[in-house]
PDB file of N, CA and C in Angstrom:
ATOM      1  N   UNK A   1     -17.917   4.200  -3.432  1.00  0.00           N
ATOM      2  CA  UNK A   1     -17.411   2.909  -3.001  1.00  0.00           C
ATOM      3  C   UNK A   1     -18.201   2.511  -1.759  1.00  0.00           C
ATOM      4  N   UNK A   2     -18.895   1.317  -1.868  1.00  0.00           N
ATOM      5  CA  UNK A   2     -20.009   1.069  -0.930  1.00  0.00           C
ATOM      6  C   UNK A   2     -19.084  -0.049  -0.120  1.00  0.00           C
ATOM      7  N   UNK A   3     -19.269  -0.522   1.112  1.00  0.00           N
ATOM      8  CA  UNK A   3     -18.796  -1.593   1.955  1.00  0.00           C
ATOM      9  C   UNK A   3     -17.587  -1.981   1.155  1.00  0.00           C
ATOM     10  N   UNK A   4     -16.730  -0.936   1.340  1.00  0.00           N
ATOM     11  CA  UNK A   4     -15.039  -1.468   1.368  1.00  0.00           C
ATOM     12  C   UNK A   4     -14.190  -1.959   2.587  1.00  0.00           C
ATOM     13  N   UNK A   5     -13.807  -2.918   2.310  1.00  0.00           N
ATOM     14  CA  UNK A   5     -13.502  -3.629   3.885  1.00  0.00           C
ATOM     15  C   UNK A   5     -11.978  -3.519   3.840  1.00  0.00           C
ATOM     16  N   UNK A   6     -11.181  -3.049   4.426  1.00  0.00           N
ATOM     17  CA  UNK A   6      -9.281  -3.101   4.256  1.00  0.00           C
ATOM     18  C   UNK A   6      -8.757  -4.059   5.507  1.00  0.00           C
ATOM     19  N   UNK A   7      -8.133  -4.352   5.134  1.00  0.00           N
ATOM     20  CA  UNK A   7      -7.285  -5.664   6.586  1.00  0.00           C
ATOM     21  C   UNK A   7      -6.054  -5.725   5.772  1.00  0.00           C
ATOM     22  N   UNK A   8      -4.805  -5.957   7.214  1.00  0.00           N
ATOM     23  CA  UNK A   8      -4.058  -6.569   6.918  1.00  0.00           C
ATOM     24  C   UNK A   8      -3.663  -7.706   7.409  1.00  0.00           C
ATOM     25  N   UNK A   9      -2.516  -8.319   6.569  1.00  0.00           N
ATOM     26  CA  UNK A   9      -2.332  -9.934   6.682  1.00  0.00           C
ATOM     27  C   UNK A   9      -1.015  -9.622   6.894  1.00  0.00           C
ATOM     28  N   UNK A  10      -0.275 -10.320   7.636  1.00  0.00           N
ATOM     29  CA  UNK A  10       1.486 -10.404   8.114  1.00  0.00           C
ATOM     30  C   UNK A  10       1.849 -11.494   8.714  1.00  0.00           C
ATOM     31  N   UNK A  11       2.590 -11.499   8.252  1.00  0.00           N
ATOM     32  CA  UNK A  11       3.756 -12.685   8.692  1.00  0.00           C
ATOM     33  C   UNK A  11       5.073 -12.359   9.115  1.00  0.00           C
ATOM     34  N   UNK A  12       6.080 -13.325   9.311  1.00  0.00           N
ATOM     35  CA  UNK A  12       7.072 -13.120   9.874  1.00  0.00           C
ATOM     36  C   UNK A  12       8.119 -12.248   8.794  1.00  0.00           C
ATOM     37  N   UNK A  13       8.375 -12.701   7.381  1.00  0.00           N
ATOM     38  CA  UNK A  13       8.780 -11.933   6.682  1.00  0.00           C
ATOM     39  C   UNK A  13       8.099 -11.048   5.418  1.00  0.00           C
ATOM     40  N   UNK A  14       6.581 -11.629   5.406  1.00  0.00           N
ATOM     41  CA  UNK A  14       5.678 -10.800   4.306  1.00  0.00           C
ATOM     42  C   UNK A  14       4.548 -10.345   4.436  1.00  0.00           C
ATOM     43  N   UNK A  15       3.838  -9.719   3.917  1.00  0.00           N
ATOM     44  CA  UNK A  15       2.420  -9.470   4.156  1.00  0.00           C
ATOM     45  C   UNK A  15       1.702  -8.951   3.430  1.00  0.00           C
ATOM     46  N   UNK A  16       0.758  -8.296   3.625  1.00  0.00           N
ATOM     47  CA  UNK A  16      -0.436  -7.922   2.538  1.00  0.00           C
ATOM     48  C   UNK A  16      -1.613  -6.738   2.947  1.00  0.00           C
ATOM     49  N   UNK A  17      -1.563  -5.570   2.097  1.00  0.00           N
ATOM     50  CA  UNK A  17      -2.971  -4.868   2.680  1.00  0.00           C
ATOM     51  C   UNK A  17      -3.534  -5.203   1.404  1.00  0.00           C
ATOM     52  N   UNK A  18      -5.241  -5.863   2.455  1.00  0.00           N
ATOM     53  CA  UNK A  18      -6.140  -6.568   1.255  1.00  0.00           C
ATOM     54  C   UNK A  18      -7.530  -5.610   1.524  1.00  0.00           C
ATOM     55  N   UNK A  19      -8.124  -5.191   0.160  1.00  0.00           N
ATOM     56  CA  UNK A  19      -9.389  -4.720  -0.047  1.00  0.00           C
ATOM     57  C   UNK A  19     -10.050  -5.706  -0.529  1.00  0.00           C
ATOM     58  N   UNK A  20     -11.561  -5.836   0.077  1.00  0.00           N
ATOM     59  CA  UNK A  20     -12.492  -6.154  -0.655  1.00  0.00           C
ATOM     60  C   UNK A  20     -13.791  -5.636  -0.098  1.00  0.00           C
ATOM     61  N   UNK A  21     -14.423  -5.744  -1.494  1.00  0.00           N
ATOM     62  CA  UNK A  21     -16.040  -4.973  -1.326  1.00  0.00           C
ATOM     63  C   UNK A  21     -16.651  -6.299  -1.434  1.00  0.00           C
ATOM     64  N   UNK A  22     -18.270  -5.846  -0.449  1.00  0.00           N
ATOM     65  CA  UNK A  22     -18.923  -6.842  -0.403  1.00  0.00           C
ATOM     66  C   UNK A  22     -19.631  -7.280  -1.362  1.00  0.00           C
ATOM     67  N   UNK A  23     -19.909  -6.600  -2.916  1.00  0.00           N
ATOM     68  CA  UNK A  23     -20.883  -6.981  -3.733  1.00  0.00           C
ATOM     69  C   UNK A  23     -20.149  -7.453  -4.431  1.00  0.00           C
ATOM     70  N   UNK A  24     -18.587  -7.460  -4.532  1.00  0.00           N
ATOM     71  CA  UNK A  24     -18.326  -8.489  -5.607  1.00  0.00           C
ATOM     72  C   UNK A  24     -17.088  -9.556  -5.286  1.00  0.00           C
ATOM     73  N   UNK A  25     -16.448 -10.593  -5.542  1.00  0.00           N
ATOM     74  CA  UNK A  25     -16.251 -11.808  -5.247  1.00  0.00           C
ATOM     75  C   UNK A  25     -14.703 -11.703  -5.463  1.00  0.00           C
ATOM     76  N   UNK A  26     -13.949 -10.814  -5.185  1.00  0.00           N
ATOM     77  CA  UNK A  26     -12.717 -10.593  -5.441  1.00  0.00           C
ATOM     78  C   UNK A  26     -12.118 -10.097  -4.581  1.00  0.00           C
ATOM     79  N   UNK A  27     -10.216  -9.835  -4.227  1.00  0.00           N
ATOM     80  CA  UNK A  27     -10.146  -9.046  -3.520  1.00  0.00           C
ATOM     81  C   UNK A  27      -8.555  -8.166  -4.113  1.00  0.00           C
ATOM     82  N   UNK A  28      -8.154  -7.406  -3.901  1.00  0.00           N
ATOM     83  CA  UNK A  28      -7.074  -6.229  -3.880  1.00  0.00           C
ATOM     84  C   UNK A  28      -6.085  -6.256  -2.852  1.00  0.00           C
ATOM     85  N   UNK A  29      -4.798  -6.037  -3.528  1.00  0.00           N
ATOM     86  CA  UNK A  29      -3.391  -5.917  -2.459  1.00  0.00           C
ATOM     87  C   UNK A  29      -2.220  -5.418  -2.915  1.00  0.00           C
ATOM     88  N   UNK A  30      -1.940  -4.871  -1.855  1.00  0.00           N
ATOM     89  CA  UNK A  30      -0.489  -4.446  -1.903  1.00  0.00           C
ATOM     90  C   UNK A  30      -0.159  -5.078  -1.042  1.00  0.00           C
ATOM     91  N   UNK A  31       1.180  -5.734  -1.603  1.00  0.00           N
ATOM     92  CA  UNK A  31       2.134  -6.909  -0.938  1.00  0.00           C
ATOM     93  C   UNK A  31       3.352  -6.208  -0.425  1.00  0.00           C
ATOM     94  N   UNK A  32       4.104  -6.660   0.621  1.00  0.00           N
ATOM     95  CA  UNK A  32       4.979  -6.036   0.930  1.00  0.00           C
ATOM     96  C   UNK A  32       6.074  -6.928   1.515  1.00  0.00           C
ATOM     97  N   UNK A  33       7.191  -6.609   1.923  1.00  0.00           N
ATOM     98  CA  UNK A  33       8.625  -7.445   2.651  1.00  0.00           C
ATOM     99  C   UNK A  33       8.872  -6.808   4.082  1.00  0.00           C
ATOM    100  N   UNK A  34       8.963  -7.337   4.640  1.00  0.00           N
ATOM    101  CA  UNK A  34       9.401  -6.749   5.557  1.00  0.00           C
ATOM    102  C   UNK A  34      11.504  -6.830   5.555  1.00  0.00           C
ATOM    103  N   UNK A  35      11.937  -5.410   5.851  1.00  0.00           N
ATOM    104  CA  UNK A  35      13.356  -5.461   4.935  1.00  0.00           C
ATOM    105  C   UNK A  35      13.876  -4.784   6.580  1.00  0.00           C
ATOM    106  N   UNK A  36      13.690  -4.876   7.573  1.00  0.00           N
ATOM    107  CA  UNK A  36      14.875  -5.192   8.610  1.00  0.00           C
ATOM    108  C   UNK A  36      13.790  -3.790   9.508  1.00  0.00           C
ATOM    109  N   UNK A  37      14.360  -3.837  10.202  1.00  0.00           N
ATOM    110  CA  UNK A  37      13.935  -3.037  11.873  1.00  0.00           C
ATOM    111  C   UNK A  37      13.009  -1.697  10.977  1.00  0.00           C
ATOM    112  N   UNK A  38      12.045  -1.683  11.310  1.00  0.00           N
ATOM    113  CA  UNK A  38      11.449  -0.387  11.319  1.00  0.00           C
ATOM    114  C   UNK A  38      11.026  -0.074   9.664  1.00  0.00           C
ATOM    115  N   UNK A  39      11.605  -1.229   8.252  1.00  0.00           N
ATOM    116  CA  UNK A  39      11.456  -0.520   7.562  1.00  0.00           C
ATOM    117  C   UNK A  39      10.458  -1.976   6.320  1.00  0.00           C
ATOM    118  N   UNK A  40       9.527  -1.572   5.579  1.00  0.00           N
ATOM    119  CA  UNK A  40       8.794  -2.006   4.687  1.00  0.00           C
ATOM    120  C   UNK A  40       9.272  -2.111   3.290  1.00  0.00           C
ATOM    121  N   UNK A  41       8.827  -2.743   2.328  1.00  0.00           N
ATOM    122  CA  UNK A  41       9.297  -2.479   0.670  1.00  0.00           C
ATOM    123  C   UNK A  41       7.747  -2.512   0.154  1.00  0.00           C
ATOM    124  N   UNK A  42       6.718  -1.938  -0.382  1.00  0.00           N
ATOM    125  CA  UNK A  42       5.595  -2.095  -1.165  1.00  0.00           C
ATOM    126  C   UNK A  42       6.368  -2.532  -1.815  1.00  0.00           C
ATOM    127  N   UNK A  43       5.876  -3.880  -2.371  1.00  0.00           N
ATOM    128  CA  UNK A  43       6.674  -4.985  -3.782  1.00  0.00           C
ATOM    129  C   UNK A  43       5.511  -4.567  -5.052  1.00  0.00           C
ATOM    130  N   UNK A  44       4.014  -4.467  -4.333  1.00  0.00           N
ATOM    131  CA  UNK A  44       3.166  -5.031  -5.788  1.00  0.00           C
ATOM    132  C   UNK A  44       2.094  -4.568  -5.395  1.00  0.00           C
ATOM    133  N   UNK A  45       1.096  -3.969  -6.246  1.00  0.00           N
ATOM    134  CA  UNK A  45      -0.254  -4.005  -5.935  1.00  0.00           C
ATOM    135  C   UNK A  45      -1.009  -4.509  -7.050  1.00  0.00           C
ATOM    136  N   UNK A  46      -1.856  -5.381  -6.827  1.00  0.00           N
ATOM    137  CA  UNK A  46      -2.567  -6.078  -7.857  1.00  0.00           C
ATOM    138  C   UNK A  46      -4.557  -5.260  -7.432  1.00  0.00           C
ATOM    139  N   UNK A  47      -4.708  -5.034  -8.543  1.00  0.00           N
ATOM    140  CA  UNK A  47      -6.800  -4.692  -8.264  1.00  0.00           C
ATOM    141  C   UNK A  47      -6.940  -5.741  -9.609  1.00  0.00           C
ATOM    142  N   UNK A  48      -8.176  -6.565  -9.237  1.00  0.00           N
ATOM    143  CA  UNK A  48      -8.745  -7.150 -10.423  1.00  0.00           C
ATOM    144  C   UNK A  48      -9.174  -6.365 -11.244  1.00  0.00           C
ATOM    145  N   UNK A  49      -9.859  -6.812 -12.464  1.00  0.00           N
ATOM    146  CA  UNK A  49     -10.271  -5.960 -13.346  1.00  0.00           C
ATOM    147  C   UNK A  49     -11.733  -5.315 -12.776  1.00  0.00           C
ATOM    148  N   UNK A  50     -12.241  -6.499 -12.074  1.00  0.00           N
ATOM    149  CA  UNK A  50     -13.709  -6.244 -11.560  1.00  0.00           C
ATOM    150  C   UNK A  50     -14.190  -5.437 -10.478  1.00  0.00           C
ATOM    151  N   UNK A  51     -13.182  -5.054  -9.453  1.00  0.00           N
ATOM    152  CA  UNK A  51     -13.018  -3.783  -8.692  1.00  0.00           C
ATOM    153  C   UNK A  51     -12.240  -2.221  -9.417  1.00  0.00           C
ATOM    154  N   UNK A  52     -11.956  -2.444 -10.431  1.00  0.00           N
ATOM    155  CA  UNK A  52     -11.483  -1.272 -11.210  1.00  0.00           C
ATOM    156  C   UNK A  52     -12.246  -0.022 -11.243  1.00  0.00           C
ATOM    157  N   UNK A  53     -12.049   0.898 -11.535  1.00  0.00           N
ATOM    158  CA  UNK A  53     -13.152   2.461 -10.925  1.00  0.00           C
ATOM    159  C   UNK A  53     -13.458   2.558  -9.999  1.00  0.00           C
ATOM    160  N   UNK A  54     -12.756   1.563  -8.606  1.00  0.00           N
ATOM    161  CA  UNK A  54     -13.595   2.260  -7.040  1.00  0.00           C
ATOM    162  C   UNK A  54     -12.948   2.735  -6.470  1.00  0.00           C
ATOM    163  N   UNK A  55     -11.258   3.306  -6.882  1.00  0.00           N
ATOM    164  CA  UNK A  55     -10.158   3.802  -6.013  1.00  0.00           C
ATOM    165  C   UNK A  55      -9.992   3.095  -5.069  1.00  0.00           C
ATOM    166  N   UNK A  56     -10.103   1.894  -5.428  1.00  0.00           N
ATOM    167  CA  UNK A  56      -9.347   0.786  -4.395  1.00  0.00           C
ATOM    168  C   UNK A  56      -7.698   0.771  -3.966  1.00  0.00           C
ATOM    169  N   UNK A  57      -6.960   0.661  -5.189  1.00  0.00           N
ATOM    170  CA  UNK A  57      -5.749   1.423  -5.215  1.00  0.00           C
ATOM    171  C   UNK A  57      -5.643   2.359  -3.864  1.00  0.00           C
ATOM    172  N   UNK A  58      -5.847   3.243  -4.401  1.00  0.00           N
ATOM    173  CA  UNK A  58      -6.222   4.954  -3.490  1.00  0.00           C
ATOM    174  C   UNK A  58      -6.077   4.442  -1.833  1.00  0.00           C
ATOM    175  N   UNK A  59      -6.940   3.864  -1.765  1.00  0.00           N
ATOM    176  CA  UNK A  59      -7.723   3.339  -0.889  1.00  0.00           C
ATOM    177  C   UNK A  59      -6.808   2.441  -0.180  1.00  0.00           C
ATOM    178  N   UNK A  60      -5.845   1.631  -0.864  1.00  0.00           N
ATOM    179  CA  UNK A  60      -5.131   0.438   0.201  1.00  0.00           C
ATOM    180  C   UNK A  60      -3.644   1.555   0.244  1.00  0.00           C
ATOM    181  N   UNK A  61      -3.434   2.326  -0.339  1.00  0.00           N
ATOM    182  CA  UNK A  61      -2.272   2.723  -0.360  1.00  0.00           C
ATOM    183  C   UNK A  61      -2.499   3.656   1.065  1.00  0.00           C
ATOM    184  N   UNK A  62      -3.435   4.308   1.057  1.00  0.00           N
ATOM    185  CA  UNK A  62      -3.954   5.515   2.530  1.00  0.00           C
ATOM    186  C   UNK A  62      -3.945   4.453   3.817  1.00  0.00           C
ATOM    187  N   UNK A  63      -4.159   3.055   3.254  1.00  0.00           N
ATOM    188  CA  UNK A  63      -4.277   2.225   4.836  1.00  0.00           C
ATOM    189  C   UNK A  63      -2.973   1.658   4.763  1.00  0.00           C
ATOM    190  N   UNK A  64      -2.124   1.296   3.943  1.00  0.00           N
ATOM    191  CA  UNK A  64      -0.591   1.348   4.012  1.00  0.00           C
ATOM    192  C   UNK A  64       0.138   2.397   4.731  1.00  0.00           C
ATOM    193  N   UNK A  65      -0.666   3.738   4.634  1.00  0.00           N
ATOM    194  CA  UNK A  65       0.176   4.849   5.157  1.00  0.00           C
ATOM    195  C   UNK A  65       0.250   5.422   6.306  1.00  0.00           C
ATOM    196  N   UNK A  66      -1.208   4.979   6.554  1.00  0.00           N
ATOM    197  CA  UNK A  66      -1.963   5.486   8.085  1.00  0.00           C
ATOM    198  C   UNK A  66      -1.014   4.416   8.952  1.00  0.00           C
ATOM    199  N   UNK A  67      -1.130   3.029   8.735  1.00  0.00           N
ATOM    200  CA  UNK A  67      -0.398   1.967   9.488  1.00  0.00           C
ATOM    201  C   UNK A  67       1.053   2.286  10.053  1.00  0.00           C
ATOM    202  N   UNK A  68       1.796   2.929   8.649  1.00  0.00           N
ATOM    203  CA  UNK A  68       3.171   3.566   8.692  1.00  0.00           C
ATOM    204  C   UNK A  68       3.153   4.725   9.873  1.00  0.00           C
ATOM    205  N   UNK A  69       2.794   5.747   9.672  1.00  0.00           N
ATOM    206  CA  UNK A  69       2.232   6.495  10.886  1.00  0.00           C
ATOM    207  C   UNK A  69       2.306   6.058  12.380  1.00  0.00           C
ATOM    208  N   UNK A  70       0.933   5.048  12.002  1.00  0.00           N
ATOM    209  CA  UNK A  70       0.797   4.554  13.694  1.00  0.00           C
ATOM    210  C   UNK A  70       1.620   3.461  14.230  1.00  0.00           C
ATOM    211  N   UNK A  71       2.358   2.845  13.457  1.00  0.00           N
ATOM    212  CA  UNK A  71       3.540   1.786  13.945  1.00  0.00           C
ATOM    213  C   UNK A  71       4.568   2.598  13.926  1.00  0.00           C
ATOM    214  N   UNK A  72       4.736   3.663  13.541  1.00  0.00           N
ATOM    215  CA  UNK A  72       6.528   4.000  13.256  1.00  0.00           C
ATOM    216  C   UNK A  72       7.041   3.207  12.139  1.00  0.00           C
ATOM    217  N   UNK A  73       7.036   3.159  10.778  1.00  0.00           N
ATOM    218  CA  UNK A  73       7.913   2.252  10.225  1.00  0.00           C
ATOM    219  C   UNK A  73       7.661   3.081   8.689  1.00  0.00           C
ATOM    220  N   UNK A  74       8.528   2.651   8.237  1.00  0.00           N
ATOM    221  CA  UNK A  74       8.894   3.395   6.381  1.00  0.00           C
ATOM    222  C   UNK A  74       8.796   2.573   5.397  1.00  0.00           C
ATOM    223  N   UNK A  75       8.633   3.005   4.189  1.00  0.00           N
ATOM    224  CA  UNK A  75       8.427   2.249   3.107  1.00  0.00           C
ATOM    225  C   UNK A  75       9.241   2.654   1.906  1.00  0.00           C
ATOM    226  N   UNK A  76       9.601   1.486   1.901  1.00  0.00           N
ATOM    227  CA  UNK A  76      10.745   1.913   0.526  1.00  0.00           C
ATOM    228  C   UNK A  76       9.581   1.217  -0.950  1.00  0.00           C
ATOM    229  N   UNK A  77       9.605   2.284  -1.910  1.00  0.00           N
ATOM    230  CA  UNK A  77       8.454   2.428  -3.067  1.00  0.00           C
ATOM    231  C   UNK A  77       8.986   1.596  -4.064  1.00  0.00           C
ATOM    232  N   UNK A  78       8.937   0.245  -4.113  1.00  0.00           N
ATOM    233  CA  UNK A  78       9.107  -0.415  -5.030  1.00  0.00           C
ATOM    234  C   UNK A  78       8.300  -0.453  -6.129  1.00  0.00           C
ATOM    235  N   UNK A  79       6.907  -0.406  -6.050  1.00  0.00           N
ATOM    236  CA  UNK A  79       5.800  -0.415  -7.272  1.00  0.00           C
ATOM    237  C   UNK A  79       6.226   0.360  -7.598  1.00  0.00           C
ATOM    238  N   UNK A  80       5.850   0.441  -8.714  1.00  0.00           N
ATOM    239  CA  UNK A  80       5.464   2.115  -9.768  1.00  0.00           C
ATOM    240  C   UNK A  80       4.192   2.812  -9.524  1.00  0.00           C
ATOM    241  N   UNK A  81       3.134   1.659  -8.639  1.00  0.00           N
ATOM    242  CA  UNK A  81       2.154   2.635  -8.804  1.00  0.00           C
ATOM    243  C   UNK A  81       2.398   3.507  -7.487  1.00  0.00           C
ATOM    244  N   UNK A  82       2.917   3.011  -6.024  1.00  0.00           N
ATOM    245  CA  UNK A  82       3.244   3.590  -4.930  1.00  0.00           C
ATOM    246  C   UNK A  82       4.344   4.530  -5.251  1.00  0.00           C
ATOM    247  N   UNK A  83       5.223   4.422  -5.835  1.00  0.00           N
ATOM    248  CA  UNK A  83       6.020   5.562  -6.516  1.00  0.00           C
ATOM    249  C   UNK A  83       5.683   6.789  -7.079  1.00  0.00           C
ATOM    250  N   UNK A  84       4.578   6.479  -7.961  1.00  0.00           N
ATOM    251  CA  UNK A  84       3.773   7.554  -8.867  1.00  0.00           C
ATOM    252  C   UNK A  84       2.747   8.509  -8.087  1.00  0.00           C
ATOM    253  N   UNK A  85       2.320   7.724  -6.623  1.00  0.00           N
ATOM    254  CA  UNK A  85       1.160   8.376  -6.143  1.00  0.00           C
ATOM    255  C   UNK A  85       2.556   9.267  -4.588  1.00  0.00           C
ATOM    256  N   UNK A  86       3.272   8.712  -4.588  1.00  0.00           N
ATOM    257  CA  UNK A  86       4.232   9.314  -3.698  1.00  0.00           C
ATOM    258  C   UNK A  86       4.896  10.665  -4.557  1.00  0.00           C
ATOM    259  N   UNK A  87       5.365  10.636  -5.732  1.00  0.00           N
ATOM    260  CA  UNK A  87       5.768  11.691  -6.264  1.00  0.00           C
ATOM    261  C   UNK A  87       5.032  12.856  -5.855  1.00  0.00           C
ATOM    262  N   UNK A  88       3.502  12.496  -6.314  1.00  0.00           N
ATOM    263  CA  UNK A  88       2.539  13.626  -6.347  1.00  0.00           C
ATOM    264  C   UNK A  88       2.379  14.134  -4.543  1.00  0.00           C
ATOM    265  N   UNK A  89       2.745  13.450  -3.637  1.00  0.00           N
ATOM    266  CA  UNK A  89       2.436  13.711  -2.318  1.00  0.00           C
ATOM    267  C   UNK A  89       3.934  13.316  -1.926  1.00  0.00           C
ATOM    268  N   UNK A  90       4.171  15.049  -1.636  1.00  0.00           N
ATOM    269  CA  UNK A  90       6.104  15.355  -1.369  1.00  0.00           C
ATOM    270  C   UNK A  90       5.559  15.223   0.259  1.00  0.00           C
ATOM    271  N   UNK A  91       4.249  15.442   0.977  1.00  0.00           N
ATOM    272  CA  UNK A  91       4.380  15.400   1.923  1.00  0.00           C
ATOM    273  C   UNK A  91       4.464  14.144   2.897  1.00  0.00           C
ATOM    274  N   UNK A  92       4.445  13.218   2.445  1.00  0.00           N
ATOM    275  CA  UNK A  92       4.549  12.051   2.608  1.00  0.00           C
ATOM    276  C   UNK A  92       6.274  11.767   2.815  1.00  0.00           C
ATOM    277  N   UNK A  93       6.698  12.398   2.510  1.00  0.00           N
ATOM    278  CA  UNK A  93       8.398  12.235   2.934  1.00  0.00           C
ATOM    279  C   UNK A  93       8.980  11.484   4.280  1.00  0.00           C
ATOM    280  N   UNK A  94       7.796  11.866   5.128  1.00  0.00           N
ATOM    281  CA  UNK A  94       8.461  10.679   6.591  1.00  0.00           C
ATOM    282  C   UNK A  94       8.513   9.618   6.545  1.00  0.00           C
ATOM    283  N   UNK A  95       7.355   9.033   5.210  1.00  0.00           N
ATOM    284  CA  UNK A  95       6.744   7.576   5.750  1.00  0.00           C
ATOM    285  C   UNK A  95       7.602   6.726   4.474  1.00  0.00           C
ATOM    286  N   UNK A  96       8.890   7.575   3.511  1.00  0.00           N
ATOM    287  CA  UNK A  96       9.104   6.915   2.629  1.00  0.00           C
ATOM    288  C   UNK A  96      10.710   6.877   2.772  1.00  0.00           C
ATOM    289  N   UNK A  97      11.338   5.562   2.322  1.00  0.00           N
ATOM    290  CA  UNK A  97      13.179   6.172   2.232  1.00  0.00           C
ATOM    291  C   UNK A  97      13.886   6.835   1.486  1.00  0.00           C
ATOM    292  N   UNK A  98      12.941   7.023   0.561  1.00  0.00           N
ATOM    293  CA  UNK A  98      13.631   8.081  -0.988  1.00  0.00           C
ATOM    294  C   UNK A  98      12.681   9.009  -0.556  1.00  0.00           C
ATOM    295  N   UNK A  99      13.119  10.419  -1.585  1.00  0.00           N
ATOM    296  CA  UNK A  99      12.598  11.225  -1.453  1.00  0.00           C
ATOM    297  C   UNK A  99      11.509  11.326  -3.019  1.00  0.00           C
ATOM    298  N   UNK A 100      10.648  11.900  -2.837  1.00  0.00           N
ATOM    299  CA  UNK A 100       9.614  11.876  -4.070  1.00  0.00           C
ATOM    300  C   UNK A 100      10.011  11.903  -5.136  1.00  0.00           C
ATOM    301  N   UNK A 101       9.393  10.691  -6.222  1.00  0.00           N
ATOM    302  CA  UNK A 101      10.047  10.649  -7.214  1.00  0.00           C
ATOM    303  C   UNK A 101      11.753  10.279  -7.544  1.00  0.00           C
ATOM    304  N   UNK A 102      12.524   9.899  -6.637  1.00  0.00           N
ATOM    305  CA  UNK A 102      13.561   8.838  -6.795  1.00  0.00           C
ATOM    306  C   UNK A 102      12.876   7.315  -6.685  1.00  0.00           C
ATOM    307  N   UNK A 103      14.085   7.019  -7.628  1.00  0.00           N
ATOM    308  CA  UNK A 103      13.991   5.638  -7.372  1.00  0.00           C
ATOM    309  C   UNK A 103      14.447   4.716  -6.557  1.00  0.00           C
ATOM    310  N   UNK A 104      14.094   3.863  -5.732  1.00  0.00           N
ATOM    311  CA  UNK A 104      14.897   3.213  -4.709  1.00  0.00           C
ATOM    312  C   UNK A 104      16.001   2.499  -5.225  1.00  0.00           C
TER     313      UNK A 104
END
């Protein structure tokens, strides 16, 4: 994965961690809510078809997590795909309100 760029976007009640690479004309997100003091909901992650195979996914979910970390704040796993990659990583338990593999 060559020049992957991650940012986030926020607002007062929503926001967004957005990927995009520089060679192609698209971009990647996981959307989120903000759901009261201290705590997040991942709602959605969308990758186009045309960033597909660069672990972009991978990739916005680790800058979702690192953020969680360095702000103090939790995420309740609404996707399936943040669900599925949380199951597999029980160690991730601080940064989530269920425990691996429940459903919120």
């Amino acid at each position: 994965m060559t020049d992957l760029i991650l940012s986030k976007e926020e607002g007062a009640r929503r926001g967004r961690y957005v990927a995009r690479l520089a060679e192609i004309d698209a971009e990647a997100e996981i959307t989120f809510r903000h759901q009261g003091a201290g705590i997040i909901s991942a709602d959605h992650t969308g990758v186009p078809a045309t960033m597909s195979g660069h672990g972009v996914a991978k990739a916005l979910l680790n800058y979702m997590l690192e953020d969680a970390r360095r702000a103090g704040f939790r995420i309740i796993p609404i996707f399936p795909f943040v669900r599925s990659q949380y199951a597999k990583h029980p160690e991730w338990a601080d940064l989530f309100t269920t425990k691996p593999g429940e459903d919120p």
